[in-house]
Protein backbone atom coordinates (compact mmCIF):
# COMPACT_ATOMS: atom_id res chain seq x y z
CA UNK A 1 5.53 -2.77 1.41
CA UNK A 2 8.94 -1.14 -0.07
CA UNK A 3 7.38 1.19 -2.55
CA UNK A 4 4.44 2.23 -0.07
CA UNK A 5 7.40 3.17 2.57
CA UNK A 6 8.57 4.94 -0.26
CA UNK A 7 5.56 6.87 -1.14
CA UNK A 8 4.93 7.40 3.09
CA UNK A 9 8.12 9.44 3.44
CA UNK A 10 7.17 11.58 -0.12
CA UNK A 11 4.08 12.57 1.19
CA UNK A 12 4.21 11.87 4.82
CA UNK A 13 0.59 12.77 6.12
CA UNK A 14 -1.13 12.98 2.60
CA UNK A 15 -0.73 8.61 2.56
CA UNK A 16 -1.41 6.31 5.26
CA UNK A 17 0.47 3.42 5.27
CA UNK A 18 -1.75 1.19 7.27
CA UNK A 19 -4.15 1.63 5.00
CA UNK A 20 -1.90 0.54 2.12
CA UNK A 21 -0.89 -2.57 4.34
CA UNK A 22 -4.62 -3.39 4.56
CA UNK A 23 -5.07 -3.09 1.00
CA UNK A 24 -2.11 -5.78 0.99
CA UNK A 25 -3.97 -7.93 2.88
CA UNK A 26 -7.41 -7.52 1.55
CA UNK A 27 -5.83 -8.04 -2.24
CA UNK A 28 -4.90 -11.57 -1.01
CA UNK A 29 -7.28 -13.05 0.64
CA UNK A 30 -8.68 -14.42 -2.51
CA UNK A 31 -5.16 -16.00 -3.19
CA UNK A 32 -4.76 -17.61 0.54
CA UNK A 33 -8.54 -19.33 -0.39
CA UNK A 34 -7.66 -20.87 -3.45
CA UNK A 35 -4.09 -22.18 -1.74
CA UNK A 36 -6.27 -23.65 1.10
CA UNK A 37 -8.97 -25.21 -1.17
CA UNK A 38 -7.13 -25.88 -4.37
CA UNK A 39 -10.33 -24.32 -6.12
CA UNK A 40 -10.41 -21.25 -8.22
CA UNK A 41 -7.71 -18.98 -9.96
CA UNK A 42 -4.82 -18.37 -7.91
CA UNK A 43 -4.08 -14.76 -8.91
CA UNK A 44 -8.12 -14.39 -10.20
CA UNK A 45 -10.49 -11.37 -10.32
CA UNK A 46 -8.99 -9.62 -7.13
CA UNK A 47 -5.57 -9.39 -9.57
CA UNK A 48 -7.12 -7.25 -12.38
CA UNK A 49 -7.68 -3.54 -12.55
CA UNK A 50 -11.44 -3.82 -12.32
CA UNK A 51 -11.43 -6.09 -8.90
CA UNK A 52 -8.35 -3.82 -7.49
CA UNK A 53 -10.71 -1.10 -7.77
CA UNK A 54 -13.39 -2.84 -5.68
CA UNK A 55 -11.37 -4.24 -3.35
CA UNK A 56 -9.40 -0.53 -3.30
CA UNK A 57 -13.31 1.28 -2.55
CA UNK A 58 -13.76 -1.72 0.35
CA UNK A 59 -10.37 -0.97 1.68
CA UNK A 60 -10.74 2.32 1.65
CA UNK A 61 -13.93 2.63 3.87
CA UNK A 62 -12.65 -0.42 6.49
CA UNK A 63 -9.36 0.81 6.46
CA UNK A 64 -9.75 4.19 7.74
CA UNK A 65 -11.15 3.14 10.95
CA UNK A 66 -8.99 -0.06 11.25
CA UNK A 67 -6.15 2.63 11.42
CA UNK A 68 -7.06 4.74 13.78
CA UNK A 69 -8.06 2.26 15.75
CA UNK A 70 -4.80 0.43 15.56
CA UNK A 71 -3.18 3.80 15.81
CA UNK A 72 -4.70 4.49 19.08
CA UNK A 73 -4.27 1.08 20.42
CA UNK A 74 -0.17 0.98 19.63
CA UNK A 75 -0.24 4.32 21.24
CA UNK A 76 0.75 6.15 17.78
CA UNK A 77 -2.10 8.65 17.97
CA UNK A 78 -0.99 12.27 19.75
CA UNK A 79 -2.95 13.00 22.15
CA UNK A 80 -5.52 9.64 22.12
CA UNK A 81 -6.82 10.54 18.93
CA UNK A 82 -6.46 10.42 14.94
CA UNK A 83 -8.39 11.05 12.52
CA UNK A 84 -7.00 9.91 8.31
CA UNK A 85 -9.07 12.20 6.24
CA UNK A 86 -10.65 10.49 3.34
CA UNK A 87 -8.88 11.29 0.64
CA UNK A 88 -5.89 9.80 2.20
CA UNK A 89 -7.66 6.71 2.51
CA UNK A 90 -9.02 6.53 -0.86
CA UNK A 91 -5.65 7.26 -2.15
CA UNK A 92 -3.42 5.21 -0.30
CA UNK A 93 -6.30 2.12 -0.71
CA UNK A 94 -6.12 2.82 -4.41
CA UNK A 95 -2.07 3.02 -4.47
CA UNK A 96 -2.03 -0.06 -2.63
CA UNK A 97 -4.53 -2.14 -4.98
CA UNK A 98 -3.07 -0.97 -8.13
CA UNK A 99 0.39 -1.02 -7.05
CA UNK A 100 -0.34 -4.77 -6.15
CA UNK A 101 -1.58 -5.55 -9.46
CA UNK A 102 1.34 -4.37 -11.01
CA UNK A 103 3.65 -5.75 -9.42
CA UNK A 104 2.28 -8.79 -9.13
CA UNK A 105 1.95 -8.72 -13.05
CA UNK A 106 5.94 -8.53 -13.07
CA UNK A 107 6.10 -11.78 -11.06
CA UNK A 108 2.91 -14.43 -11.93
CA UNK A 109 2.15 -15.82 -15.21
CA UNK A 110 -1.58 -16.03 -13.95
CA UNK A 111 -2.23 -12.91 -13.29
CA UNK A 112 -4.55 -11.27 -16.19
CA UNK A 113 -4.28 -7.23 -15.19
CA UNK A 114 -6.82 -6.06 -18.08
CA UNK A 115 -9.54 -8.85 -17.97
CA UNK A 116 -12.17 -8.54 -19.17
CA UNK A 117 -10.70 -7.01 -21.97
CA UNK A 118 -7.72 -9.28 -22.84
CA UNK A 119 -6.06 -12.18 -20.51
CA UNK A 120 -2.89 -10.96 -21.88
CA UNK A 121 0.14 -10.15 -19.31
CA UNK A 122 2.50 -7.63 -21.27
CA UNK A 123 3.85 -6.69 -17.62
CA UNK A 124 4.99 -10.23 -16.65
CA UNK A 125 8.58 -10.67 -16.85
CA UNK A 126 9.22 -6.65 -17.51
CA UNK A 127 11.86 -7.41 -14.72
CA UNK A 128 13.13 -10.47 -13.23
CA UNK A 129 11.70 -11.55 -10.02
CA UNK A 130 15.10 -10.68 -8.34
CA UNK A 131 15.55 -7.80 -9.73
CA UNK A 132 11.67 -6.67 -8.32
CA UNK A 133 12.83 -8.18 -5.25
CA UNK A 134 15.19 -5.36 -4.98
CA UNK A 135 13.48 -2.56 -6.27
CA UNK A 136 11.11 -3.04 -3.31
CA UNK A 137 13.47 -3.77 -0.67
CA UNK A 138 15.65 -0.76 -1.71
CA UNK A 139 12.74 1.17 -1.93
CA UNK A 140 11.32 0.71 1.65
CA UNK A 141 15.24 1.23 2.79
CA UNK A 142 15.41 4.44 0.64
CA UNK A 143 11.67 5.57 1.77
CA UNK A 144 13.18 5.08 5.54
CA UNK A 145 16.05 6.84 5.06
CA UNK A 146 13.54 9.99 3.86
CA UNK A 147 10.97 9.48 6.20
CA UNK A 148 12.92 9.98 9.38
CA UNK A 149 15.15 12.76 7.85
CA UNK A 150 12.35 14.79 6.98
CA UNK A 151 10.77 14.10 10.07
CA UNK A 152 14.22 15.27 12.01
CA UNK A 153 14.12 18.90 10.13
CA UNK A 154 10.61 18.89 10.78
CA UNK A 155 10.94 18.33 14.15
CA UNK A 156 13.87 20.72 14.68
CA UNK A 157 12.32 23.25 12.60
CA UNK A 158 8.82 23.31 15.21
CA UNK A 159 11.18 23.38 17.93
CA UNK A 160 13.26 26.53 16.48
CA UNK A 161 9.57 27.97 15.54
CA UNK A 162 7.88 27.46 19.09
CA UNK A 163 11.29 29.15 20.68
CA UNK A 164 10.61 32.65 18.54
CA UNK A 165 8.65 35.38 20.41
């Protein structure tokens, strides 16, 4: 979730970052079946290009309402009500799903990005598992840092605006 806090406090209300979470979850719910059932692929179709695409479209279209739902339900939503445009969805979904990919390309020897067109990996081991470790972490604490400073000036600056005659 570090690099999609990240990407949240770049372009605050042009990503949604429940809807990159979902795409999280959706990308590994093929992964949590084959640890349950010891059948299948571990890191299999859902962890190529082609299936993060799918699974981005699906998470895309659930995702938008799941979010606003959620949003009104924690109480997030001004005034009751919130409404991600779909582009945001589509965008954030696709981040999300290739983003995973990728990443995930760094860290598993199973994971085959550009099948069907090779089973070759040249992303795993790019970085050490560590390393990613703190690229994301530091990335969520950098994205956190930016997201509530913006959102300070932001607020400060509406507040010196709405005070002007």
């Amino acid at each position: 979730m570090g690099p999609g806090i990240l990407i949240k406090a770049l372009l605050q209300s042009s990503f949604s970052l429940m809807v990159f979470g979902w795409t999280q979850i959706v990308m590994d719910i093929q992964p949590l079946v084959v640890m349950f059932t010891g059948e299948g692929h571990l890191h299999g179709f859902t962890h190529t290009y082609v299936g993060a695409t799918l699974l981005a479209i699906f998470s895309a279209f659930t995702g938008k309402y799941l979010s606003e739902i959620g949003l009104r339900i924690l109480g997030l939503a001004e005034n009751g009500s919130i409404t991600i445009l779909w582009w945001v969805s589509f965008l954030s979904a696709f981040v999300g799903s290739v983003s995973h990919v990728f990443l995930d390309s760094i860290m598993h020897t199973d994971v085959e990005p550009f099948y069907p067109l090779t089973l070759a990996n040249g992303f795993h081991g790019l970085v050490s598992i560590p390393a990613l470790h703190k690229i994301c972490m530091y990335s969520g604490l950098v994205g956190t840092i930016i997201y509530y400073v913006v959102n300070y000036y932001t607020s400060v600056r509406d507040k010196e605006y709405k005070g002007r005659p």
